[in-house]
C-alpha atoms as a PDB file:
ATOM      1  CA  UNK A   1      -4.280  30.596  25.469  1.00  0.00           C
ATOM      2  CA  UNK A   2      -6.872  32.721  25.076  1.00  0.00           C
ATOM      3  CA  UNK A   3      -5.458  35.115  22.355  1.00  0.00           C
ATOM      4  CA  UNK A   4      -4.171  32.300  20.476  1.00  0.00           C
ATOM      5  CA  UNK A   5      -8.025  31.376  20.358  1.00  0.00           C
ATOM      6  CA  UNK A   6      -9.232  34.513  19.515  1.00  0.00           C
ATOM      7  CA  UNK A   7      -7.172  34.507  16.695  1.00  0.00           C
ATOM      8  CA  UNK A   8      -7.602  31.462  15.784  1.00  0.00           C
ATOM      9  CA  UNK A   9     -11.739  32.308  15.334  1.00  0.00           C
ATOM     10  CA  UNK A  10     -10.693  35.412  13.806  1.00  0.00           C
ATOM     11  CA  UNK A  11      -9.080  33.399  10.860  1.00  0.00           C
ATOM     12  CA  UNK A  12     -11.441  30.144  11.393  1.00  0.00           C
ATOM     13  CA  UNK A  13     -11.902  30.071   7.513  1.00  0.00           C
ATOM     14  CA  UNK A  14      -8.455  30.400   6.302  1.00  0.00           C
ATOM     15  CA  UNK A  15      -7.224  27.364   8.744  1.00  0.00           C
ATOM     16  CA  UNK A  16     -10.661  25.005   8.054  1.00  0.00           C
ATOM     17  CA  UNK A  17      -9.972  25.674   4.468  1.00  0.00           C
ATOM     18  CA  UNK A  18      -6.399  24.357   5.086  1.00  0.00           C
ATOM     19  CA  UNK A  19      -7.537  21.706   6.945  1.00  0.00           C
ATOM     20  CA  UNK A  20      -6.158  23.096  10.527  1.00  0.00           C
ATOM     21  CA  UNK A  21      -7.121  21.658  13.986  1.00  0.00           C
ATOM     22  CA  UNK A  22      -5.566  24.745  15.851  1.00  0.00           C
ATOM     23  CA  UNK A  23      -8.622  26.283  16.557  1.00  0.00           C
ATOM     24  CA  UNK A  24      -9.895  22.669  18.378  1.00  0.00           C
ATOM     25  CA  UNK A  25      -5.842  21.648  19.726  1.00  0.00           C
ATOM     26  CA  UNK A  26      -6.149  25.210  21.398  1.00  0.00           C
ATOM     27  CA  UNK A  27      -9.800  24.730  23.344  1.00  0.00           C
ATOM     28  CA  UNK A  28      -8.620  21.289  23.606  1.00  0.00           C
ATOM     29  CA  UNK A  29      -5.582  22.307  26.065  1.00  0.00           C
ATOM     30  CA  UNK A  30      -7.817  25.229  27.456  1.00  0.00           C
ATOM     31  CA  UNK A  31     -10.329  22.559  28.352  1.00  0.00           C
ATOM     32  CA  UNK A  32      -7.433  20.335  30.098  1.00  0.00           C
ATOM     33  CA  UNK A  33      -5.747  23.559  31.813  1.00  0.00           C
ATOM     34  CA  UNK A  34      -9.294  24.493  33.631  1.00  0.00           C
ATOM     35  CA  UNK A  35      -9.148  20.847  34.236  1.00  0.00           C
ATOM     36  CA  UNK A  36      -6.418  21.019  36.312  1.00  0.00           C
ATOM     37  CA  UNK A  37      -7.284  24.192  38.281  1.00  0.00           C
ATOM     38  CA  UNK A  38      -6.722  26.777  35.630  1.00  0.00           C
ATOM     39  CA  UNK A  39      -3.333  27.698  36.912  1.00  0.00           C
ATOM     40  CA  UNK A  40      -4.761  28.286  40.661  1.00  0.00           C
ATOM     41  CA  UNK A  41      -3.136  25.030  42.500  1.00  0.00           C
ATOM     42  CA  UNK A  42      -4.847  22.456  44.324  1.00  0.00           C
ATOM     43  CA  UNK A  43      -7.468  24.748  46.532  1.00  0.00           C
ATOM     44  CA  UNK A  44      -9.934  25.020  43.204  1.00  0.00           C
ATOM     45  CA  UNK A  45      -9.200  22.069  41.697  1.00  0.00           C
ATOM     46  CA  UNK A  46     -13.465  21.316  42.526  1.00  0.00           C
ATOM     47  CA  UNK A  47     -14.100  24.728  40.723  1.00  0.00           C
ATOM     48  CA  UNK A  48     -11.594  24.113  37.697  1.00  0.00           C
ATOM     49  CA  UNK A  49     -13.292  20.972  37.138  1.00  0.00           C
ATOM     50  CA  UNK A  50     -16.779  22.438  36.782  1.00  0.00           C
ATOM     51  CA  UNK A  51     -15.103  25.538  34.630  1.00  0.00           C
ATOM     52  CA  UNK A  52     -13.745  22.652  32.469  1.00  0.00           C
ATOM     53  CA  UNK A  53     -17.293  21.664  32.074  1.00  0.00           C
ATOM     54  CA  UNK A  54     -19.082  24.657  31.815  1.00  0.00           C
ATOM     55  CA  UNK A  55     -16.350  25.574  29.021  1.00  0.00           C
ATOM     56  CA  UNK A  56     -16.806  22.503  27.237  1.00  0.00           C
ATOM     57  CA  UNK A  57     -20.606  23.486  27.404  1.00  0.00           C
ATOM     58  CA  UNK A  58     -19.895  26.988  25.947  1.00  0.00           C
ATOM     59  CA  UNK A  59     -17.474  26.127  23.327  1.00  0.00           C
ATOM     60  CA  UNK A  60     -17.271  22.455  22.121  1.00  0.00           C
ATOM     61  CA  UNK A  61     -20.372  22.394  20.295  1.00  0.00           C
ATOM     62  CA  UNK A  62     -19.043  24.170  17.332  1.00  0.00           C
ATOM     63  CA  UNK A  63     -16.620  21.144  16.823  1.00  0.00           C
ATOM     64  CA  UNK A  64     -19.491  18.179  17.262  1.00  0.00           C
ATOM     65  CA  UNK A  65     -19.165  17.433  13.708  1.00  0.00           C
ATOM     66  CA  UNK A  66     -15.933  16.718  13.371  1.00  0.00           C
ATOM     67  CA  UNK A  67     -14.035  15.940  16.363  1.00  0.00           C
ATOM     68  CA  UNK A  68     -17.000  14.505  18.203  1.00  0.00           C
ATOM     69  CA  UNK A  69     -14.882  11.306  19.751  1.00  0.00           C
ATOM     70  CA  UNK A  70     -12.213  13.189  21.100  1.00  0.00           C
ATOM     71  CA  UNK A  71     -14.860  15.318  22.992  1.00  0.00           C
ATOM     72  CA  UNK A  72     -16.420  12.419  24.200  1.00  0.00           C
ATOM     73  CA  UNK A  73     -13.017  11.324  25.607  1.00  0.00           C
ATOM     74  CA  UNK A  74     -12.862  14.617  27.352  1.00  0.00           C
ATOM     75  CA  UNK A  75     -16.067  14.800  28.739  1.00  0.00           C
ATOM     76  CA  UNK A  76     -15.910  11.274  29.486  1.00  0.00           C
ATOM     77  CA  UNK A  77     -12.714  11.460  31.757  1.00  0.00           C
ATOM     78  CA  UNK A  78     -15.120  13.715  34.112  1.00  0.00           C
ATOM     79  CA  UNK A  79     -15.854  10.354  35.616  1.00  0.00           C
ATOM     80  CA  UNK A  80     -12.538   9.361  36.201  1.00  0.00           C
ATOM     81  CA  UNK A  81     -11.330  12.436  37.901  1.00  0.00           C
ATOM     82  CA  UNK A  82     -10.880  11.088  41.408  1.00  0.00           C
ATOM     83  CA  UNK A  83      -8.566   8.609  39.866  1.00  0.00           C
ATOM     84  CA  UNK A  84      -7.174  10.412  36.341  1.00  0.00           C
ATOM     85  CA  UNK A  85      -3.776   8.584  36.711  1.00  0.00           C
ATOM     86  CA  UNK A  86      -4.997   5.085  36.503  1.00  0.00           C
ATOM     87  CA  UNK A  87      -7.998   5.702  34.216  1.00  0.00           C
ATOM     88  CA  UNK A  88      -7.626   5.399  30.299  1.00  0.00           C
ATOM     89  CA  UNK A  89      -7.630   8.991  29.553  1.00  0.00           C
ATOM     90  CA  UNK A  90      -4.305   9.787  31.362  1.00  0.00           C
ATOM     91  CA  UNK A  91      -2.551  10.852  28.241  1.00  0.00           C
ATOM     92  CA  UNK A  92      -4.463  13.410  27.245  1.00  0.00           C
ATOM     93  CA  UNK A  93      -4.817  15.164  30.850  1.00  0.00           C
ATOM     94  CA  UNK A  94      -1.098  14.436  31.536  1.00  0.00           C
ATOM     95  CA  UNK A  95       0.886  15.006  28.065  1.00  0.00           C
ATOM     96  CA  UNK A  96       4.192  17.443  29.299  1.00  0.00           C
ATOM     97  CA  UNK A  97       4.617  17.487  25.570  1.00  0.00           C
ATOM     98  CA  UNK A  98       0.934  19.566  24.778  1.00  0.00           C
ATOM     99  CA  UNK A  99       1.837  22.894  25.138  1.00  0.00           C
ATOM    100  CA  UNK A 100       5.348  23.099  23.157  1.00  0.00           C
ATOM    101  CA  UNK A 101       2.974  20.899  20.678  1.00  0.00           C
ATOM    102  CA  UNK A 102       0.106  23.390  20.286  1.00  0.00           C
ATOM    103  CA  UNK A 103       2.458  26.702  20.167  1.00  0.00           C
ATOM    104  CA  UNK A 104       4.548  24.938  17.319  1.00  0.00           C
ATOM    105  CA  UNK A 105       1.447  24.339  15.722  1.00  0.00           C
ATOM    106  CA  UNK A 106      -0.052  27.856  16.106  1.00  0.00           C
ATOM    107  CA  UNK A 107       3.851  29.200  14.755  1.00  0.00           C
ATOM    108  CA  UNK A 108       3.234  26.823  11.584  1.00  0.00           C
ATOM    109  CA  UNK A 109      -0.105  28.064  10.795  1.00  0.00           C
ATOM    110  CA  UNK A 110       0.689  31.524  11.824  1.00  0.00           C
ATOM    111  CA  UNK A 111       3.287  32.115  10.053  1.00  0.00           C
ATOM    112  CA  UNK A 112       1.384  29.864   6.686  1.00  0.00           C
ATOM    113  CA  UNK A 113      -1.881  32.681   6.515  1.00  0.00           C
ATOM    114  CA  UNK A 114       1.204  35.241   6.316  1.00  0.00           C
ATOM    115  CA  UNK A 115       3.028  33.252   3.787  1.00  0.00           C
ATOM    116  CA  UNK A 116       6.021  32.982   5.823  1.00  0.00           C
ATOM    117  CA  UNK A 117       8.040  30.011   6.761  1.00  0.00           C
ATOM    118  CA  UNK A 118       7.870  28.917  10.298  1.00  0.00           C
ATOM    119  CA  UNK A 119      11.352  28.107  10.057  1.00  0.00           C
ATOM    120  CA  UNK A 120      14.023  30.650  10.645  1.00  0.00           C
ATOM    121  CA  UNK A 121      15.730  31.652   7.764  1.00  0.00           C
ATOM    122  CA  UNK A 122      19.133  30.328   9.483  1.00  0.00           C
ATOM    123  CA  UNK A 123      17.916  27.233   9.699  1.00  0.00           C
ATOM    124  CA  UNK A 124      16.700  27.219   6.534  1.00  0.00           C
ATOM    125  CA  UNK A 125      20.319  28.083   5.228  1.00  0.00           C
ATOM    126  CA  UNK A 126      22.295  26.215   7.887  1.00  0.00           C
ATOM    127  CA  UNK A 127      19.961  23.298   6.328  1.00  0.00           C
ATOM    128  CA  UNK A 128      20.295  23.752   2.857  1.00  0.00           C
ATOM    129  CA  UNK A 129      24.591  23.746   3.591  1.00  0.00           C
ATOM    130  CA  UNK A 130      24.643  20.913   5.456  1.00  0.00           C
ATOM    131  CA  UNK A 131      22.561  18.994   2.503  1.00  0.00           C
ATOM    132  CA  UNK A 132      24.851  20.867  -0.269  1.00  0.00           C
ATOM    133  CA  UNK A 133      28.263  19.769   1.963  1.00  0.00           C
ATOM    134  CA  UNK A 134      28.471  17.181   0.605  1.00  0.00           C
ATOM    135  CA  UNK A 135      28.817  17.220  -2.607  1.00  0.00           C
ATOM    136  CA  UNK A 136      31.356  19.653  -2.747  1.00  0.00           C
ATOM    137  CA  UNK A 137      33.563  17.571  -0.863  1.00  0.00           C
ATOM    138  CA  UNK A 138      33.373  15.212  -3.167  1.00  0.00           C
ATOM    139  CA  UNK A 139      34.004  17.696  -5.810  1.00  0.00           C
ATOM    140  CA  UNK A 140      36.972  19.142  -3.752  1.00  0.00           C
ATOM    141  CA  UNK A 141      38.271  15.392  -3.831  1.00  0.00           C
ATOM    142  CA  UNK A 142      37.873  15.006  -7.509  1.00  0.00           C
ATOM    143  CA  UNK A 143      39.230  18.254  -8.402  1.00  0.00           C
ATOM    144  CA  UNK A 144      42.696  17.248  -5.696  1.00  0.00           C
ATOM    145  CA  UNK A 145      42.722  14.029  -7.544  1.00  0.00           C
ATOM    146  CA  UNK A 146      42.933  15.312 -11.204  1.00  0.00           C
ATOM    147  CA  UNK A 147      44.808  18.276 -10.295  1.00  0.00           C
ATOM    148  CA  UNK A 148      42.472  20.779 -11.841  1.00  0.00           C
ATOM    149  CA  UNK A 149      40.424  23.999 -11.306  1.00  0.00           C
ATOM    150  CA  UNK A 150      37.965  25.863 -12.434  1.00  0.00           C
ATOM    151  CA  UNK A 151      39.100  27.738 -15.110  1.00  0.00           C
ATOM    152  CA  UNK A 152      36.240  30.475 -15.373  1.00  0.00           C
ATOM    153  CA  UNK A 153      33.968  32.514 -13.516  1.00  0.00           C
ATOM    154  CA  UNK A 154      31.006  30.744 -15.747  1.00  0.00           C
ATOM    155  CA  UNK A 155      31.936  27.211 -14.693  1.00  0.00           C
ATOM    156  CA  UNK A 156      29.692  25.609 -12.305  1.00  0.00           C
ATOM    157  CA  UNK A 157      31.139  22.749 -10.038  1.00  0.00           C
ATOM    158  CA  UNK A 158      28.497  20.168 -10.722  1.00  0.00           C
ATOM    159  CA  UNK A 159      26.693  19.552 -13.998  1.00  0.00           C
ATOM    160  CA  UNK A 160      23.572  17.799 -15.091  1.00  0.00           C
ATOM    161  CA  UNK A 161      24.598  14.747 -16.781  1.00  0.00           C
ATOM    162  CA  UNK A 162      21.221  14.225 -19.208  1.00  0.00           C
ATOM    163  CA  UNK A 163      19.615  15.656 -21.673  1.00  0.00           C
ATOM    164  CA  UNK A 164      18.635  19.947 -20.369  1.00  0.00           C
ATOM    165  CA  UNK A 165      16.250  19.976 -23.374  1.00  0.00           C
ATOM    166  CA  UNK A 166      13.663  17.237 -21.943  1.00  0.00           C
ATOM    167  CA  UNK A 167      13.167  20.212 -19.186  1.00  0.00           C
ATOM    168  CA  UNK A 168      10.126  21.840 -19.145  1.00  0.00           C
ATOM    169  CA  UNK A 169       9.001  24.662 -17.038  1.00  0.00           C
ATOM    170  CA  UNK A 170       5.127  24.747 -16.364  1.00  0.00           C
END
């Protein structure tokens, strides 16, 4: 986590002007992964509590403003850490969906500041057939039906049935 969150300071005006909570979703899971031990099992689990708080010491203060309750939930769970499963902040401490949350959200704002798509251009195509499928079965059909083909190169299968002059380009 902790280049995503260097990088995420590094370009903390380009994702506040977009209105991004990476920077906070990413000390948010570094928060609960210290939590939990930081990775080092059940022996420190004492110690990875207090780094939790000493980190949330350190670094939440720059979010007070804006995403004060949802520190206050994680602070606040410090109380229930004998008994986290059975205390109202369970979901946040045990979401197996956070991490494959966070990284898709660093990959969409990533990829945004470079003005790429976080999609991969073959899903981006494989998309864009699937939608367009469609109607050219139904052409396909109409064309079997009637017996006809295309006649030129210049022909388009489909046409817009109203009026092309009421189109304006801004």
């Amino acid at each position: 986590l902790l280049p995503a969150i260097e990088w995420s300071r590094a370009n903390h005006e380009a994702l506040r002007a977009r209105g991004s909570n990476l920077e906070f979703e990413l000390c948010r899971l570094q928060f609960v992964w210290l939590f939990h031990g930081g990775g080092n099992g059940q022996a420190s689990v004492c110690a990875g509590r207090q780094a939790a708080l000493d980190y949330a010491r350190r670094e939440f203060h720059a979010f007070m403003p804006r995403y004060l309750r949802e520190i206050q939930q994680l602070v606040g769970a410090m109380a229930f850490c004998p008994n986290l499963q059975d205390s109202p902040y369970r979901n946040i401490f045990n979401s197996p969906s956070a991490w494959g949350d966070v990284a898709h959200s660093f990959t969409r704002e990533f990829c945004s500041l470079l003005g790429l798509s976080a999609d991969s251009p073959l899903y981006i195509a494989t998309t864009a057939g699937a939608i367009a499928l469609p109607t050219l079965l139904k052409l396909q059909t109409i064309m079997k039906s009637k017996r006809t083909e295309w006649t030129t190169q210049n022909e388009l299968p489909v046409s817009y049935p109203g009026d092309l002059s009421r189109l304006r380009t801004t």
